[in-house]
C-alpha atoms as a PDB file:
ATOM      1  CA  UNK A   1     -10.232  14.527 -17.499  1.00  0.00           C
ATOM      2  CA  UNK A   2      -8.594  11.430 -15.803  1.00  0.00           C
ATOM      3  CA  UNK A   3      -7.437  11.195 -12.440  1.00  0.00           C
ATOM      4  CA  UNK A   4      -4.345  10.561 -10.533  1.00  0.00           C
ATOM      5  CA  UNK A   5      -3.762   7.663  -8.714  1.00  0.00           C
ATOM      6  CA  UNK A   6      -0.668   6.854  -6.410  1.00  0.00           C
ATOM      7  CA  UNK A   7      -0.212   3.998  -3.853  1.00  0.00           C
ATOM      8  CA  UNK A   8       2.364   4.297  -0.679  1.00  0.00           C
ATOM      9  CA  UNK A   9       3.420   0.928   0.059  1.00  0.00           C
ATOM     10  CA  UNK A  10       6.180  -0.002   2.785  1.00  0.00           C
ATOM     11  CA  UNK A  11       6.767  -2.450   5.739  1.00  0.00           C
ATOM     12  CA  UNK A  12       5.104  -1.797   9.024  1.00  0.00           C
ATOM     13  CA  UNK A  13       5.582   1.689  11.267  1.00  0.00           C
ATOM     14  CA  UNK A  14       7.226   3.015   7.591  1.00  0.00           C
ATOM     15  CA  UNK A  15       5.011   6.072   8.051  1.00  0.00           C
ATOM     16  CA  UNK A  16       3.155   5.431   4.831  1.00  0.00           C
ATOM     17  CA  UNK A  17      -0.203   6.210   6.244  1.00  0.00           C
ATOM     18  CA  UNK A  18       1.180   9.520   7.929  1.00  0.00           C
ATOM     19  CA  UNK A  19       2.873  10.891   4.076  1.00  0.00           C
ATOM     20  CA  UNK A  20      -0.412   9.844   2.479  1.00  0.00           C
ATOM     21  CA  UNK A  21      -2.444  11.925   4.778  1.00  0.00           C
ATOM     22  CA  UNK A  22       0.253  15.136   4.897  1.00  0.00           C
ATOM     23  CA  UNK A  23      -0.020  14.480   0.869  1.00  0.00           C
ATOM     24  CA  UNK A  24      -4.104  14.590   1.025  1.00  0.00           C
ATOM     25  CA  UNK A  25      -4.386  18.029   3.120  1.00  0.00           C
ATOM     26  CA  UNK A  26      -1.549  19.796   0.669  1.00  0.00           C
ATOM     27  CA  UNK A  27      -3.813  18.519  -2.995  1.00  0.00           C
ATOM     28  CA  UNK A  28      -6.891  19.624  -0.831  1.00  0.00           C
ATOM     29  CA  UNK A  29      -5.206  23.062   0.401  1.00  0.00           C
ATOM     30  CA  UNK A  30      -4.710  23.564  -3.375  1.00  0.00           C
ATOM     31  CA  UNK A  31      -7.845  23.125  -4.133  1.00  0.00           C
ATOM     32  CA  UNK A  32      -8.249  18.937  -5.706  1.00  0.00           C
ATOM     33  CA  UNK A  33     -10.460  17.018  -4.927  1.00  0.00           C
ATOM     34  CA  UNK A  34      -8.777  13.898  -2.973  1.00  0.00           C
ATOM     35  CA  UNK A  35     -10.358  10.112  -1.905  1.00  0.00           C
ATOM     36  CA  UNK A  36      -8.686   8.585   0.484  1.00  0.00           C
ATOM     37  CA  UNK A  37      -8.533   4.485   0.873  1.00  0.00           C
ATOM     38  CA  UNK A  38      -7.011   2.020   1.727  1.00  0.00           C
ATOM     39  CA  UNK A  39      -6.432  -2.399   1.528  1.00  0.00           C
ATOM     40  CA  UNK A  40      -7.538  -4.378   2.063  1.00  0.00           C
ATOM     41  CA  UNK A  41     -10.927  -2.587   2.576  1.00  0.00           C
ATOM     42  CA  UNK A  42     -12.369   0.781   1.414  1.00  0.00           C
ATOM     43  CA  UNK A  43     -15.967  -0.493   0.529  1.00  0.00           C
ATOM     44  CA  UNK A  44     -18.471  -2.137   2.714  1.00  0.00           C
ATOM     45  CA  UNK A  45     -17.234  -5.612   1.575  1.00  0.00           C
ATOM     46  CA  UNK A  46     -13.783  -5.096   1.805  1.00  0.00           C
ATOM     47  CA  UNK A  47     -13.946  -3.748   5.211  1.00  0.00           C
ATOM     48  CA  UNK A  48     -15.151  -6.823   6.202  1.00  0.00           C
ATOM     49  CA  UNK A  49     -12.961  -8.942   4.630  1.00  0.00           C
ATOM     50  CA  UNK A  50     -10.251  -6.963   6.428  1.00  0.00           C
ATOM     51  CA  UNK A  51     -11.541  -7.926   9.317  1.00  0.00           C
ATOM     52  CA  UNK A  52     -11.354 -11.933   7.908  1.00  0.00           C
ATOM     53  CA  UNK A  53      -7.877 -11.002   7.366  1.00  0.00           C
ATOM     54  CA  UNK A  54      -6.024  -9.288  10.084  1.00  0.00           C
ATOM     55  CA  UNK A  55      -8.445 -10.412  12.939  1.00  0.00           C
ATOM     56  CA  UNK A  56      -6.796 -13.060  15.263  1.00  0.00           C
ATOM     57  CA  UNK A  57      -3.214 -14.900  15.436  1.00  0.00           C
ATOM     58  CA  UNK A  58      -0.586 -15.625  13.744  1.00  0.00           C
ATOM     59  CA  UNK A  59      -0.915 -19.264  14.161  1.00  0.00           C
ATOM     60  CA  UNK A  60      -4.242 -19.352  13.370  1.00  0.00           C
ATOM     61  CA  UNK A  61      -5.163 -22.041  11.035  1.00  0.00           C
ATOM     62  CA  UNK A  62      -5.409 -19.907   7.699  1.00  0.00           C
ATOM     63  CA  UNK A  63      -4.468 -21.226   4.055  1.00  0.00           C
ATOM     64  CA  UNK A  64      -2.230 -18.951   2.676  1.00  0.00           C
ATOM     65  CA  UNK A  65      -4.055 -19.885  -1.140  1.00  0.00           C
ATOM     66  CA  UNK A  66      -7.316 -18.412   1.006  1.00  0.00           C
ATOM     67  CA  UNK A  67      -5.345 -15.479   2.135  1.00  0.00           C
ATOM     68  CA  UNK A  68      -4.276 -14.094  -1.467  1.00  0.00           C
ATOM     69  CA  UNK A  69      -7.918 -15.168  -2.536  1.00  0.00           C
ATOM     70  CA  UNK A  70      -9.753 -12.807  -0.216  1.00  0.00           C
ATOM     71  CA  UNK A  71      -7.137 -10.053  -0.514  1.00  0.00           C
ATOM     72  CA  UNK A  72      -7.889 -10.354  -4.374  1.00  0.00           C
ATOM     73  CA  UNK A  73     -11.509 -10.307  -4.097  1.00  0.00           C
ATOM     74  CA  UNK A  74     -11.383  -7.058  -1.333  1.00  0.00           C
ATOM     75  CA  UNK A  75      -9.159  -5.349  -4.333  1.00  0.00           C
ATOM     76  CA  UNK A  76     -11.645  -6.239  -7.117  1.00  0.00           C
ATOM     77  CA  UNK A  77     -14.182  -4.959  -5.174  1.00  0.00           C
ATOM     78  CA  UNK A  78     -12.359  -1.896  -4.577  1.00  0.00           C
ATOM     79  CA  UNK A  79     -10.637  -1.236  -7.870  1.00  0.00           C
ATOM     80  CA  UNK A  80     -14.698  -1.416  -9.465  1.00  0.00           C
ATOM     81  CA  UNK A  81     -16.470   0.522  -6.858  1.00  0.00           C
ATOM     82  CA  UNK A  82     -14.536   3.040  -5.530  1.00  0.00           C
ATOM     83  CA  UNK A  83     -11.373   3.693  -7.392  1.00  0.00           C
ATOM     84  CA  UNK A  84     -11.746   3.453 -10.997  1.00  0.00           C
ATOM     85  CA  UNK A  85     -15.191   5.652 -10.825  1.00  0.00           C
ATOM     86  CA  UNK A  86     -13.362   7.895  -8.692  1.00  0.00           C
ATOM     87  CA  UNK A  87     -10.133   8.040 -11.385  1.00  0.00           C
ATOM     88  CA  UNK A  88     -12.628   8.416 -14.074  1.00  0.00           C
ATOM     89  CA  UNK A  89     -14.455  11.648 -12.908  1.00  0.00           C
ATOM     90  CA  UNK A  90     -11.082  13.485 -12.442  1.00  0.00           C
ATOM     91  CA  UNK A  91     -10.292  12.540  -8.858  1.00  0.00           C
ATOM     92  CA  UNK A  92      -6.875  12.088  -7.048  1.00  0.00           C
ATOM     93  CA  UNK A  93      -7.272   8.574  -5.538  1.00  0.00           C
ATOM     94  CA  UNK A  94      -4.580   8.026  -2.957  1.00  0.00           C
ATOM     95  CA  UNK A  95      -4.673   4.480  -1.624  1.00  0.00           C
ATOM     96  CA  UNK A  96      -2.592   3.099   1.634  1.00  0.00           C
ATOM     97  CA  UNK A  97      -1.192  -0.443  -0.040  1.00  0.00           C
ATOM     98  CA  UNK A  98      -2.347  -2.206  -3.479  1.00  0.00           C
ATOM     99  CA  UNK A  99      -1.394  -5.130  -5.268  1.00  0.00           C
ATOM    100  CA  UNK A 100       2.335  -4.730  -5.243  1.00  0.00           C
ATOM    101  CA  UNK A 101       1.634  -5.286  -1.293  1.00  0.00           C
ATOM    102  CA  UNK A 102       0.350  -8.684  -2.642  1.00  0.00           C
ATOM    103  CA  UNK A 103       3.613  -9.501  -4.345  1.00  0.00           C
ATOM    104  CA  UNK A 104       5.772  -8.656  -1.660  1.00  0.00           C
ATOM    105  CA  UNK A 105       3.752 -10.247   1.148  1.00  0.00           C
ATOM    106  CA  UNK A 106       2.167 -13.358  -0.304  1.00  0.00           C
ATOM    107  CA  UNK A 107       4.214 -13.746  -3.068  1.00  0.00           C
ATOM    108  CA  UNK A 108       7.790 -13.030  -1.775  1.00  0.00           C
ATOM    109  CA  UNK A 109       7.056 -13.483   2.264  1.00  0.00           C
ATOM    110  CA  UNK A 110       4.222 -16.170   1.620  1.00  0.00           C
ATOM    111  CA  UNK A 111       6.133 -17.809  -1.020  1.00  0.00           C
ATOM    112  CA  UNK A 112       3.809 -18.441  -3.589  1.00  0.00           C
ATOM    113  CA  UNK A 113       4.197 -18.452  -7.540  1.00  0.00           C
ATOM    114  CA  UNK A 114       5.055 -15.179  -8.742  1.00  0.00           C
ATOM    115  CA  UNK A 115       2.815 -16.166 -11.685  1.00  0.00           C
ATOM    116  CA  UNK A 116      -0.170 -17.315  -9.831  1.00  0.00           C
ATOM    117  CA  UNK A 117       0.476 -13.890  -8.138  1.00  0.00           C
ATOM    118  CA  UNK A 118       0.630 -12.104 -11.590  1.00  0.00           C
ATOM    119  CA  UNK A 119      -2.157 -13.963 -12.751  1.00  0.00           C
ATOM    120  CA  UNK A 120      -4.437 -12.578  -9.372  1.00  0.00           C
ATOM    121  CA  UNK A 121      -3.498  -9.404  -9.354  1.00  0.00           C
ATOM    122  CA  UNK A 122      -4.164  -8.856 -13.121  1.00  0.00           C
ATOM    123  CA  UNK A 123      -7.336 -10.281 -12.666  1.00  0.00           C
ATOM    124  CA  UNK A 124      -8.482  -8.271  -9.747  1.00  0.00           C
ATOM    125  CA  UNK A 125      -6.706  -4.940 -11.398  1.00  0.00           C
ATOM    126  CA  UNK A 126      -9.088  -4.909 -14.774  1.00  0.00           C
ATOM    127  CA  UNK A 127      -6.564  -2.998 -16.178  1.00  0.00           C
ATOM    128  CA  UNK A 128      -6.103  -0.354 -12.929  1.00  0.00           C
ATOM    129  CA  UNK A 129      -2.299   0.449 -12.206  1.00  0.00           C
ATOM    130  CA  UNK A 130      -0.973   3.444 -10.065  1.00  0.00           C
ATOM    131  CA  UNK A 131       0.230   6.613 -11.515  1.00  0.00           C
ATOM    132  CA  UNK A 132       2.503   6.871  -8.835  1.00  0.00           C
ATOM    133  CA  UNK A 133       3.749   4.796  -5.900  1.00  0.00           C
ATOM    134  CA  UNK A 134       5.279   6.135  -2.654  1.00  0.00           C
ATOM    135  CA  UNK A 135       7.897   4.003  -0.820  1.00  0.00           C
ATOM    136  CA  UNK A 136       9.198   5.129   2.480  1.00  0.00           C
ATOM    137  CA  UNK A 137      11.853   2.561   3.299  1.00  0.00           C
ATOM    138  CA  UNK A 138      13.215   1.678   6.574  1.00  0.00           C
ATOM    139  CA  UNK A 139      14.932  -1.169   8.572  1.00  0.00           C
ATOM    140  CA  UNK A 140      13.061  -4.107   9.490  1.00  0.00           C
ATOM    141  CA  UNK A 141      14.232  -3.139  13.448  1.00  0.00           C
ATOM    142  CA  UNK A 142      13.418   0.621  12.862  1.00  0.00           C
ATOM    143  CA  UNK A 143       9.910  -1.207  11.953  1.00  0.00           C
ATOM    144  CA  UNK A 144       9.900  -3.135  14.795  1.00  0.00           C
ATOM    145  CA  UNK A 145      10.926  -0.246  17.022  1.00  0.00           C
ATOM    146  CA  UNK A 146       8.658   1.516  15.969  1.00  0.00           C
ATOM    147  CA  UNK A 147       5.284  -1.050  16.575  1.00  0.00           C
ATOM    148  CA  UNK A 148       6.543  -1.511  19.719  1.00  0.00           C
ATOM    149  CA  UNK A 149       6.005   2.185  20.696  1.00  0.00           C
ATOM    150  CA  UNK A 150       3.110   2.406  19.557  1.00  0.00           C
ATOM    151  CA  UNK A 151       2.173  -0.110  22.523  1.00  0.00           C
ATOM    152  CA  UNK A 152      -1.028  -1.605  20.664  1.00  0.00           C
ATOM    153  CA  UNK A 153      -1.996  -4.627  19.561  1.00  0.00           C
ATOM    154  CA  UNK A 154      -0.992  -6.204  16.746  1.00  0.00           C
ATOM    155  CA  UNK A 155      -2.691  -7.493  13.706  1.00  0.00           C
ATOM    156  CA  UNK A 156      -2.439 -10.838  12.404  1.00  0.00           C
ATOM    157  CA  UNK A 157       0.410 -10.219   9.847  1.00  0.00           C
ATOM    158  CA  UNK A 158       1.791  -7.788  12.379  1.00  0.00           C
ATOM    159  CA  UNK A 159       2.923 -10.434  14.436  1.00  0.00           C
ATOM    160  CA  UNK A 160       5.118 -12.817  12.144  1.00  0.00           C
ATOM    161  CA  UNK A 161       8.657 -12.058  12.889  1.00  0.00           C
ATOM    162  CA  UNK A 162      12.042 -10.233  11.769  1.00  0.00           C
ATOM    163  CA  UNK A 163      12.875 -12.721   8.861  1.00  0.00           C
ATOM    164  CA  UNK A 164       9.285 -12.533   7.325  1.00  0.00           C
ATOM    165  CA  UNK A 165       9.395  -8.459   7.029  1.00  0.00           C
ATOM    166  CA  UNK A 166      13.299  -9.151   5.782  1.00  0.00           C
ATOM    167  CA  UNK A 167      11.605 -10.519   3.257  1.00  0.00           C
ATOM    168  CA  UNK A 168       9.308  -8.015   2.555  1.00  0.00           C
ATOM    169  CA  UNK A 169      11.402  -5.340   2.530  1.00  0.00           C
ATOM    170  CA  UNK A 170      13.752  -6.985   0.135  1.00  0.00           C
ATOM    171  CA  UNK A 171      11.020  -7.502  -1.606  1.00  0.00           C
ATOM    172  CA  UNK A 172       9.893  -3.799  -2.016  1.00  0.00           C
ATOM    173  CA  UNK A 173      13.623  -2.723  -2.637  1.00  0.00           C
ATOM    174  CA  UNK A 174      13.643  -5.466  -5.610  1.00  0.00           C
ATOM    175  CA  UNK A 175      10.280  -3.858  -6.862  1.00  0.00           C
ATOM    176  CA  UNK A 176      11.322  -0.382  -6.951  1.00  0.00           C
ATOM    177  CA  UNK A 177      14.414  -1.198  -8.212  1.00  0.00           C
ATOM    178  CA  UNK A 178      14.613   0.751 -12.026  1.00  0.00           C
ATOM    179  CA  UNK A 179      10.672   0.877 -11.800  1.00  0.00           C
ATOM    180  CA  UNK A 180       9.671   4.872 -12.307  1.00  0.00           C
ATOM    181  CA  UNK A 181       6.576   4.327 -10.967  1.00  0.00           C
ATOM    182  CA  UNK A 182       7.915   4.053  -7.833  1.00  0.00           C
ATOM    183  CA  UNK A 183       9.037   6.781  -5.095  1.00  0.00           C
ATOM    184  CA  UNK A 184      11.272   5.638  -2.485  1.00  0.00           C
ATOM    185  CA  UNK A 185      12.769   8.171   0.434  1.00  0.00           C
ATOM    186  CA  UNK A 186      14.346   7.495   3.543  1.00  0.00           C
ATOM    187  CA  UNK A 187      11.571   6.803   6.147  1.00  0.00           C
ATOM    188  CA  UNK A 188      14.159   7.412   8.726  1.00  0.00           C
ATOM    189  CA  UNK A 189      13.679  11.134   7.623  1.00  0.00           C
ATOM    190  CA  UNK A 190      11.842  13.505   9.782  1.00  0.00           C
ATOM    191  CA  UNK A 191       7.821  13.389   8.457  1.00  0.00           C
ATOM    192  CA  UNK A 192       8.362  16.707   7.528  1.00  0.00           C
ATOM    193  CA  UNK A 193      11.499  16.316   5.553  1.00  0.00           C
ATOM    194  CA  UNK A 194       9.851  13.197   3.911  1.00  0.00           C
ATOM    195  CA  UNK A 195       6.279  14.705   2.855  1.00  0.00           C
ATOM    196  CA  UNK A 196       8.541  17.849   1.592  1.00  0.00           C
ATOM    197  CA  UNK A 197      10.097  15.367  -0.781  1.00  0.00           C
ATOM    198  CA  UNK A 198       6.908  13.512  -1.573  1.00  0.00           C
ATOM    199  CA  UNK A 199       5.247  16.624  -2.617  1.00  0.00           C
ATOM    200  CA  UNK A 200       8.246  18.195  -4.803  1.00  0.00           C
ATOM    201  CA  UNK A 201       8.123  14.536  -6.656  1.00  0.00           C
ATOM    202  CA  UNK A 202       4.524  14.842  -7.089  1.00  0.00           C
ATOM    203  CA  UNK A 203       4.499  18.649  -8.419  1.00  0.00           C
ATOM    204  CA  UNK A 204       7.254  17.622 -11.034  1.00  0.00           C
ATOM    205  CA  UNK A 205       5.455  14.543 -11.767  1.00  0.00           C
ATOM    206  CA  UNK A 206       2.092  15.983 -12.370  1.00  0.00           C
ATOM    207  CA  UNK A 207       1.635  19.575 -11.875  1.00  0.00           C
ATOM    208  CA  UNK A 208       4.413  20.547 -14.880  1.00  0.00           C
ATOM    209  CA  UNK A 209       2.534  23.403 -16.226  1.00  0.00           C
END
């Protein structure tokens, strides 16, 4: 039997990380067995490149054609170690960001050719798309709020400013817009509320019988 594989994607502070996690410990309380990732990273190599990747400053010298490169090659990496072996033997794979991150924030933010984009992602994907992908959407100053509580430092991509995560927002909204892959709730929502939602979406998508 195949496995399940679902995505959250969002802008920064959404509280994609948290839902993926409160949607891990239900499928495991009912008895699945769950792996939980994440990009760029989840093998050895794409942990490091990771650390290529969100290490340093903003205005760091750093081709944006060498950012999409390395996220590409931390995702094929991924997608051929880790997740499609883990889809494969019946697994639930739940993964914090994939590739539509890549459209939104090099393709829509970063500006480059949606095609190139396409062309990447396809490439890096062999063929591995999301069952499922969870979007909790809030504003880009609820996001910013948010960081800012959280008093710690920043990533590189972390620190670009309102109008590049305008961008990606609108750029998730346009995604998820008539797409049924995707799940989008109100991130505003108490955690709570939202993982309640998550997990009544995810019972009628996949646990029918």
């Amino acid at each position: 039997m195949s496995g399940i594989f679902v995505t959250f994607e969002g802008i920064e502070g959404c509280g994609k990380s948290t839902q993926l996690n409160m949607l891990a410990n239900w499928l495991r309380a009912n008895g699945k067995d769950v792996i939980v990732t994440r990009e760029p990273g989840g093998t050895d190599l794409g942990e490091k490149i990771r650390n290529l990747l969100l290490e340093g400053n903003k205005n760091d010298i750093f081709s944006i054609r060498a950012e999409i490169l390395l996220f590409e090659a931390s995702r094929a990496q991924h997608v051929d170690e880790k997740i499609l072996p883990a889809i494969k033997s019946g697994k639930f794979v739940l993964c914090d960001r994939f590739f539509d991150s890549t459209v939104v924030y090099q393709g829509v933010a970063r500006a480059i050719d949606p095609h190139i984009v396409q062309f990447l992602n396809e490439f890096a994907l062999s063929g591995c798309v999301p069952t499922m992908t969870v979007f909790p959407n809030i504003s880009v100053a609820e996001s910013f709020r948010r960081i800012a509580l959280e008093n710690g430092s920043r990533d590189r991509i972390e620190q670009e400013d309102e109008s590049f995560f305008e961008k990606i927002r609108d750029g998730y909204l346009e995604l998820a817009k008539g797409n049924a892959r995707f799940f989008m709730v109100d991130g505003a929502d108490n955690a709570e509320i939202i993982h309640e939602k998550i997990r009544n979406e995810f019972a009628k998508r996949f646990f029918k019988n």
